[in-house]
Protein backbone atom coordinates (compact mmCIF):
# COMPACT_ATOMS: atom_id res chain seq x y z
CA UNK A 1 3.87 1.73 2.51
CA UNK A 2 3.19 3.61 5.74
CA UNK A 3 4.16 7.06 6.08
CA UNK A 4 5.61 9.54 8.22
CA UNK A 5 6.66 8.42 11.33
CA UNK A 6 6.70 4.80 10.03
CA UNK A 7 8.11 5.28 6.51
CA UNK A 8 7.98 1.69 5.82
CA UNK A 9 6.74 -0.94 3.94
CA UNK A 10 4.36 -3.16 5.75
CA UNK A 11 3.24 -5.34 3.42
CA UNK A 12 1.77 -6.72 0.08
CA UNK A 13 -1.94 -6.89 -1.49
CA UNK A 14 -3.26 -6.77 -4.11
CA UNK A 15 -5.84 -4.43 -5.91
CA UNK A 16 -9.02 -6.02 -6.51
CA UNK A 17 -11.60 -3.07 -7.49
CA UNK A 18 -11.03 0.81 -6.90
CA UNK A 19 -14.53 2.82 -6.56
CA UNK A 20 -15.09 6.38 -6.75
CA UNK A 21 -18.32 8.35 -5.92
CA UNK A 22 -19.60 10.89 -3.36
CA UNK A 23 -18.82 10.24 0.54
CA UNK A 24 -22.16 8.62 1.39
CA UNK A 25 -21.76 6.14 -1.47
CA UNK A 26 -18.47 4.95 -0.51
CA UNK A 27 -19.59 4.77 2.91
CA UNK A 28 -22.74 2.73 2.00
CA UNK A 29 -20.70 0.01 0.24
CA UNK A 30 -17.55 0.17 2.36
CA UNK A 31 -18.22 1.59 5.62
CA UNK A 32 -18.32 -1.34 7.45
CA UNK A 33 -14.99 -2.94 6.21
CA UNK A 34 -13.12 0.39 6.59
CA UNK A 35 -12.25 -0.74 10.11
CA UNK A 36 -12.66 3.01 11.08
CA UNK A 37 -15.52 4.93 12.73
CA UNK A 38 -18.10 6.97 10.56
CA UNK A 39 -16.74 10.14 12.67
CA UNK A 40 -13.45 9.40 11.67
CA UNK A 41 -14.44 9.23 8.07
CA UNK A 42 -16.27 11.97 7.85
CA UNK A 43 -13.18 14.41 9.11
CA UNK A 44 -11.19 12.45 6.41
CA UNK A 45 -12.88 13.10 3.36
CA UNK A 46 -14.35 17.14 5.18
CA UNK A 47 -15.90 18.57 2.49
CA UNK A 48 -14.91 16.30 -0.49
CA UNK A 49 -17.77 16.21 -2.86
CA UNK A 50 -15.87 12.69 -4.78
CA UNK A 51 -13.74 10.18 -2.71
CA UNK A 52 -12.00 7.03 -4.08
CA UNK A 53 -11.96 3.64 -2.18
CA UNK A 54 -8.99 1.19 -3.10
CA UNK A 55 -10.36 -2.56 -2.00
CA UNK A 56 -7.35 -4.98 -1.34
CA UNK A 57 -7.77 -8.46 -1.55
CA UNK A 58 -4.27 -11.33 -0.58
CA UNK A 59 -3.03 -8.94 2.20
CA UNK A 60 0.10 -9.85 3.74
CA UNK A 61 1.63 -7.83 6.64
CA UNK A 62 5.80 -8.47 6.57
CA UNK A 63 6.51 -9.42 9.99
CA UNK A 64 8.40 -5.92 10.90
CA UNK A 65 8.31 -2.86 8.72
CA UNK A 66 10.87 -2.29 6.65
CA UNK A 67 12.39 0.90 6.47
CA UNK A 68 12.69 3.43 3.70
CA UNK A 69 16.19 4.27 4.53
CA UNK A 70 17.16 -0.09 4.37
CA UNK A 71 15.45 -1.09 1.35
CA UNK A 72 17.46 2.58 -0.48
CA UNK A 73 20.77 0.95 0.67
CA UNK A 74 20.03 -2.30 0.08
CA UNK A 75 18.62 -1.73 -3.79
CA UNK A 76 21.11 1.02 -4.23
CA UNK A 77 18.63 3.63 -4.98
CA UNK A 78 17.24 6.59 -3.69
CA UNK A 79 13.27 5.57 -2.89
CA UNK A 80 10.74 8.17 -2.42
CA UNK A 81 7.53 7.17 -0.96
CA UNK A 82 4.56 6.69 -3.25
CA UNK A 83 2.11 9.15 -3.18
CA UNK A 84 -1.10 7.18 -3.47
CA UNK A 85 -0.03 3.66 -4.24
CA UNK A 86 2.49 2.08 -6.99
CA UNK A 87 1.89 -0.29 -8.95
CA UNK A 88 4.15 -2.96 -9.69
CA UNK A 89 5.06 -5.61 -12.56
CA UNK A 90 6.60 -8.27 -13.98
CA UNK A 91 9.70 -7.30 -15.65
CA UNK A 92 9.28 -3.78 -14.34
CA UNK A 93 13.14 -2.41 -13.43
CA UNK A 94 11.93 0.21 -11.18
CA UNK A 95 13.20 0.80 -7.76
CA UNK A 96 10.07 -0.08 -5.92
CA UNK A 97 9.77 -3.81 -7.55
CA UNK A 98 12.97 -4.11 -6.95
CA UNK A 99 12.45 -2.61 -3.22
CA UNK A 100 9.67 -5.17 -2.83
CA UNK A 101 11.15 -8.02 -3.65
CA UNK A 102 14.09 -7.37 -1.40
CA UNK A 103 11.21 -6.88 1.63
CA UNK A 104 9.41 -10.10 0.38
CA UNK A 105 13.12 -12.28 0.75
CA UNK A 106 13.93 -10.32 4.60
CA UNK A 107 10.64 -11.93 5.32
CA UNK A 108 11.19 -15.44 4.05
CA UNK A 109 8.55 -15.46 1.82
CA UNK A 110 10.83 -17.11 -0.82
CA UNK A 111 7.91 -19.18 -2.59
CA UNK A 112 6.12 -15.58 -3.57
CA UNK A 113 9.19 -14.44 -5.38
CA UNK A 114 8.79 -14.06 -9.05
CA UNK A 115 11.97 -13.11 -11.28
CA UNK A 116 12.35 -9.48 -12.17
């Protein structure tokens, strides 16, 4: 999901391995596939004494964003963007599965599908 302006979704991954630990730790390990600049990083997390780094693995940008306001008409609920992340499965009847797989068909990816 990308937020305010965008308030979107942009895509799919998955979560492969979430890390927590002090600013110079998750630096150390993930710094250089952050595809940001240490700078940048450093006003991000100020003066946080433990961060948390979410590593995605099968990332698939959708071809456009699709809007917030879309995918709530199209599923016929109200959607409120996560706050961190959401995570979705199987059999799951919440809006945002149901959200996702509607953004996964607009983008033709008909093979990735998996029944509800």
């Amino acid at each position: 999901y990308g937020s305010h302006p965008l308030s979107s979704l942009v895509g799919e991954a998955t979560v492969a391995a979430i890390a927590c630990g002090a600013p110079e730790y998750i630096w150390s390990v993930y710094g250089p596939r952050m595809g940001t600049e240490r700078s940048e990083f450093d006003a991000y997390v100020a003066m946080s004494e433990q961060v948390s780094a979410i590593e995605l693995t099968d990332v698939t940008p959708y071809l456009a964003p699709v809007g917030l306001a879309q995918l709530s008409h199209l599923t016929g609920s109200e959607l409120r963007p996560p706050q961190s992340f959401c995570n979705l499965r199987l059999g799951d009847s919440s809006p945002w599965t149901a959200a996702v797989a509607v953004a996964t068909l607009l983008h033709g990816r008909f093979d990735y599908v998996r029944p509800l």
